[in-house]
N, C-alpha and C. Protein backbone atom coordinates (compact mmCIF):
# COMPACT_ATOMS: atom_id res chain seq x y z
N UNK A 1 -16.95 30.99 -2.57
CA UNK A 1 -16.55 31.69 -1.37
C UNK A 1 -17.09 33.10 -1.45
N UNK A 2 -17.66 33.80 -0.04
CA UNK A 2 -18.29 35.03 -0.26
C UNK A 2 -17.83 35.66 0.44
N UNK A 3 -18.18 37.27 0.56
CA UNK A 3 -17.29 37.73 1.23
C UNK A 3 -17.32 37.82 2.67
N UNK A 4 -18.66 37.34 2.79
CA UNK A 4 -18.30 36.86 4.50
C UNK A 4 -17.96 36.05 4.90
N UNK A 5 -17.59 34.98 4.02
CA UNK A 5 -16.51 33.55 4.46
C UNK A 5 -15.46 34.90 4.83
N UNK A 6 -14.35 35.69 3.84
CA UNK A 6 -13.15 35.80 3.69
C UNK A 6 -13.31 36.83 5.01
N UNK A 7 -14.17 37.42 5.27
CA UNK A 7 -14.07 38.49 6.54
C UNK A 7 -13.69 37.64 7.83
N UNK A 8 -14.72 36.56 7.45
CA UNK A 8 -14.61 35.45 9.35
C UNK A 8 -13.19 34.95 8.69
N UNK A 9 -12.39 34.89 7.93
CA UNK A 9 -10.97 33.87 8.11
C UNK A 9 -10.38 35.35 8.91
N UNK A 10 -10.40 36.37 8.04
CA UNK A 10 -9.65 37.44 8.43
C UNK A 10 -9.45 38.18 9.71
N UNK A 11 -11.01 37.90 10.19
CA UNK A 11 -11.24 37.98 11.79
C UNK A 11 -10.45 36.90 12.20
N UNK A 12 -10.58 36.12 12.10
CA UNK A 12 -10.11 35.00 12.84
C UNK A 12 -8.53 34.69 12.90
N UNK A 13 -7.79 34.86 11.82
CA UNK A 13 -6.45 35.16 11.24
C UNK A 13 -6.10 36.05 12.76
N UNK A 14 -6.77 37.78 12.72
CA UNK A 14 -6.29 38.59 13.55
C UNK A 14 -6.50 38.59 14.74
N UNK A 15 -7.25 37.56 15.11
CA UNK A 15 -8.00 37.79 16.54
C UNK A 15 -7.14 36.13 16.97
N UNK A 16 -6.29 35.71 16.35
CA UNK A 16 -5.02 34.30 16.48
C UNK A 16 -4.01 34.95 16.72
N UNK A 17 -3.79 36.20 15.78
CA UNK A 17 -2.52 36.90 16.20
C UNK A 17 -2.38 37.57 17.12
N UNK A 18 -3.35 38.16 17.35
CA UNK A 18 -3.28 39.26 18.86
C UNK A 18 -3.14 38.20 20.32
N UNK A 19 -3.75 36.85 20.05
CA UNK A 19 -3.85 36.01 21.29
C UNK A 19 -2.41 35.69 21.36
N UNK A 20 -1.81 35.51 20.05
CA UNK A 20 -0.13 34.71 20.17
C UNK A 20 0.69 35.83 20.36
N UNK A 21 0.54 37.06 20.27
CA UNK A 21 1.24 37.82 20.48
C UNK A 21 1.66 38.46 21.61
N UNK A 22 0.14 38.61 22.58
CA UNK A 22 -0.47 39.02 23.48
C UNK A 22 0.70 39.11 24.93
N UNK A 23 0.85 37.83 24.89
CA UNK A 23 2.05 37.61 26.41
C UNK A 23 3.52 38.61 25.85
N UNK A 24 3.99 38.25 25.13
CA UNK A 24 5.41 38.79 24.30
C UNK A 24 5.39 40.25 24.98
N UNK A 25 4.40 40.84 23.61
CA UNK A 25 3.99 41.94 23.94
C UNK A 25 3.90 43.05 25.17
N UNK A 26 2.71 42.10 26.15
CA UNK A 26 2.64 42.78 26.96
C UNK A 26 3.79 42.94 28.19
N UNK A 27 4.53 41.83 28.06
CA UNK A 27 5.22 41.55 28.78
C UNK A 27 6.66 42.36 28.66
N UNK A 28 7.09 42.71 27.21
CA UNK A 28 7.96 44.09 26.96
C UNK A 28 7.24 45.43 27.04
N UNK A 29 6.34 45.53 27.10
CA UNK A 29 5.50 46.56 27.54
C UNK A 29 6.09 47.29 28.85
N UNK A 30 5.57 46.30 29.98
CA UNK A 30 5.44 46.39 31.59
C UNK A 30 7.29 46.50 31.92
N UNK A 31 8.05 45.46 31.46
CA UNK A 31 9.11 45.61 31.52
C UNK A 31 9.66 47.14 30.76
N UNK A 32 9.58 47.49 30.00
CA UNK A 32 10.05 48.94 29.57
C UNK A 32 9.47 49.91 30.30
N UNK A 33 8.05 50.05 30.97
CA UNK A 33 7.87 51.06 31.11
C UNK A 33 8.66 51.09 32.90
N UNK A 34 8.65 49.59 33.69
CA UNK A 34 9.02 49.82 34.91
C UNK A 34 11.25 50.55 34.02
N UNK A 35 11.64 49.82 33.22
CA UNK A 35 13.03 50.31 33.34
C UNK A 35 12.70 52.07 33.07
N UNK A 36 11.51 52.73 32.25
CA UNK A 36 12.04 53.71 32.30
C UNK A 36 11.32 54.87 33.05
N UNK A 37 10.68 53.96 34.15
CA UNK A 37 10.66 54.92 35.38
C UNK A 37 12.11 54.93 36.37
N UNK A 38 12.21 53.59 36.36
CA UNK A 38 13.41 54.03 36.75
C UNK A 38 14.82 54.86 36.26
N UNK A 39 14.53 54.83 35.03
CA UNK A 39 15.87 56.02 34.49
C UNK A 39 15.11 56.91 34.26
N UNK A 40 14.11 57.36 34.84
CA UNK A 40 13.66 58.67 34.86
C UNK A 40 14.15 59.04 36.64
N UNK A 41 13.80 57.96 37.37
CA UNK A 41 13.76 58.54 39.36
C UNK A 41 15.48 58.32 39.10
N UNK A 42 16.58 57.96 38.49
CA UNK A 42 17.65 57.95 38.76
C UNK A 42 18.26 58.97 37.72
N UNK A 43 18.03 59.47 36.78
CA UNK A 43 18.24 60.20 35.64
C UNK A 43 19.59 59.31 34.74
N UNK A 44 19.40 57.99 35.25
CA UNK A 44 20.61 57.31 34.15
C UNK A 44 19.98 56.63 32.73
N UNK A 45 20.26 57.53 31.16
CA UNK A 45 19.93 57.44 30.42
C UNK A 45 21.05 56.60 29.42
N UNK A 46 21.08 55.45 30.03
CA UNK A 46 21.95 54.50 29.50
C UNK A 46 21.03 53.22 28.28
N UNK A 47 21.47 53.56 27.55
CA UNK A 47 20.47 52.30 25.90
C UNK A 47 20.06 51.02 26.31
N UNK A 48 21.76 50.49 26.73
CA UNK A 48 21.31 49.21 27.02
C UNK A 48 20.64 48.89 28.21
N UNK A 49 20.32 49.67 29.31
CA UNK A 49 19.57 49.10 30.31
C UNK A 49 18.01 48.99 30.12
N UNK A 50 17.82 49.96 28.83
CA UNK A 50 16.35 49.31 28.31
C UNK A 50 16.40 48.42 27.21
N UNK A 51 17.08 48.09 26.64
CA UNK A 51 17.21 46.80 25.78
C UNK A 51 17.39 45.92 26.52
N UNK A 52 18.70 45.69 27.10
CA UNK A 52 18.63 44.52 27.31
C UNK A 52 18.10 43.51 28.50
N UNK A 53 17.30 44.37 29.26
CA UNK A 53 15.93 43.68 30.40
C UNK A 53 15.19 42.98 29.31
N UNK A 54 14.47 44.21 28.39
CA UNK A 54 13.16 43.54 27.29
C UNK A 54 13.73 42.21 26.48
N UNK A 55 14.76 42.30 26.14
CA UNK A 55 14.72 41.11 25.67
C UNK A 55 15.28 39.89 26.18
N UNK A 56 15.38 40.40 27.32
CA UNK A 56 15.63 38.71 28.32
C UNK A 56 14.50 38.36 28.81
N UNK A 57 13.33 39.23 29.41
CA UNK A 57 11.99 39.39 29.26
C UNK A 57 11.14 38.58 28.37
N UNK A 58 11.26 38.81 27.24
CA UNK A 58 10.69 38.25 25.54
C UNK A 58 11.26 36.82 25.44
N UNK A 59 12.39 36.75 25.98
CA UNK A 59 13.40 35.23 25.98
C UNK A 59 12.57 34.38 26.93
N UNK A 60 12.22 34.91 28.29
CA UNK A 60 11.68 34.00 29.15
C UNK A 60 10.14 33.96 28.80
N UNK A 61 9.53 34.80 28.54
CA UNK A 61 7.82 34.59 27.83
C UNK A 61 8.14 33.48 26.88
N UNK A 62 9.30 33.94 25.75
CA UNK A 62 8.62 32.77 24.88
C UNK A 62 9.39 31.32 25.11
N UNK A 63 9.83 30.92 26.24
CA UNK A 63 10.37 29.95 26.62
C UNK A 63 8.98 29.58 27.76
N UNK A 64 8.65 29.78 28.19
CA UNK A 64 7.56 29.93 29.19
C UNK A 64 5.97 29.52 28.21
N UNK A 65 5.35 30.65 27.08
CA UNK A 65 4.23 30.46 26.64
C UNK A 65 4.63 29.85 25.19
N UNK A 66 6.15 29.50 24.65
CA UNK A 66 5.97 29.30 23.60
C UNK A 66 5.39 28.03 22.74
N UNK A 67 5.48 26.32 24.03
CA UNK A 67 4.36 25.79 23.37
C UNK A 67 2.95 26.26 23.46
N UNK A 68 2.19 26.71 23.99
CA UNK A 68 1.23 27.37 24.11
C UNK A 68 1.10 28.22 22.75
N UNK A 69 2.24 28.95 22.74
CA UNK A 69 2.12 29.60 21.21
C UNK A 69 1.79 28.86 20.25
N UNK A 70 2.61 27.90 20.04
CA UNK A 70 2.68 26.59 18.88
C UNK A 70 1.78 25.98 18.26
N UNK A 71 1.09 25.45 19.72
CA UNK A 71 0.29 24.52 19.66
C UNK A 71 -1.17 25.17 19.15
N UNK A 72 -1.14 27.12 19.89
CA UNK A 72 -2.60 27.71 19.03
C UNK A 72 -2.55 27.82 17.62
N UNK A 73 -0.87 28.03 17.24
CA UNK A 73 -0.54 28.52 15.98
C UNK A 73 -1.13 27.15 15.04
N UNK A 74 -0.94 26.10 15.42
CA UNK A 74 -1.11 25.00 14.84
C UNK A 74 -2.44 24.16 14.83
N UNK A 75 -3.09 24.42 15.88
CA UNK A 75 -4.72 24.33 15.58
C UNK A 75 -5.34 25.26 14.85
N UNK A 76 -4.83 26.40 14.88
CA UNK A 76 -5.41 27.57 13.47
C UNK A 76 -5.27 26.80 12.27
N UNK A 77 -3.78 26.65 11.95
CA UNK A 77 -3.78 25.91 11.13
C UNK A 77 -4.65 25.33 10.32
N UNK A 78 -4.68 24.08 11.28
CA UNK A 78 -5.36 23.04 11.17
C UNK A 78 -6.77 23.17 10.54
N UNK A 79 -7.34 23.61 11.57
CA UNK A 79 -8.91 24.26 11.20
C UNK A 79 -9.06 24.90 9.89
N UNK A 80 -7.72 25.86 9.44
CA UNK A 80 -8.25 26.76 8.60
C UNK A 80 -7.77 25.56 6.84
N UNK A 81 -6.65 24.82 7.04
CA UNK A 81 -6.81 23.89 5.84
C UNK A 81 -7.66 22.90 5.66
N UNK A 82 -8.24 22.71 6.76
CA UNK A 82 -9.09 21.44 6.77
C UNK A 82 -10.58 22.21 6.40
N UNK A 83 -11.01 22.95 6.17
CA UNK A 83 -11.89 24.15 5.84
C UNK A 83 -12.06 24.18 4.39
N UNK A 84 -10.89 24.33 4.28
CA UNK A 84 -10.51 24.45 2.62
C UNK A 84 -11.84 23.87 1.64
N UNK A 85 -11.45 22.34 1.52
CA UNK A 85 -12.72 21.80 0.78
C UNK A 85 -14.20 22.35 0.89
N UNK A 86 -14.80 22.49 1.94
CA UNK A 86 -16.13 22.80 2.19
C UNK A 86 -16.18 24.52 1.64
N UNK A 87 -14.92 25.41 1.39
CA UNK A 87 -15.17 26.60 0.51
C UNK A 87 -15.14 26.66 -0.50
N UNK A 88 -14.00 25.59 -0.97
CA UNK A 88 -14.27 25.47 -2.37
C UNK A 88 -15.35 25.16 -3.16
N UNK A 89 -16.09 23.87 -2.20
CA UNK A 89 -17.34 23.81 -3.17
C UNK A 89 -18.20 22.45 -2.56
């Protein structure tokens, strides 16, 4: 194995995670920033009204993309043990 095998797993590793992450993410993103315009135009600086949108938010993404998640998580997988032999040797 050389070190540009271990760079392409590592690319590939991170560029799996950013795709599975991607919806979650962005999606508490957009949701926080709309709650804290609004407790900025209302001046109500209350905790839980930015918690607990985001994570009902994060609840419905990953109920929504989470086979989608799964199923990429698990063709990575796949690919990357089934790989195995042909690096070893």
């Amino acid at each position: 194995m050389n070190s540009q095998q271990v760079f392409t797993f590592g690319q590939e590793g991170l560029l799996q995670l950013l795709m599975v992450s991607a919806p979650v993410l962005l999606t508490v993103l957009v949701v926080g920033l709309v709650i804290s315009i609004f407790q900025a135009a209302t001046q109500i600086s209350e905790a839980t009204l930015s918690f607990v949108p985001k994570v009902v938010a994060a609840v419905a993404v990953l109920a929504v993309a989470g086979p989608w998640m799964m199923s990429t998580l698990v063709e990575y997988l796949q690919r990357t043990l089934q790989s195995i032999p042909g690096v070893i040797g």
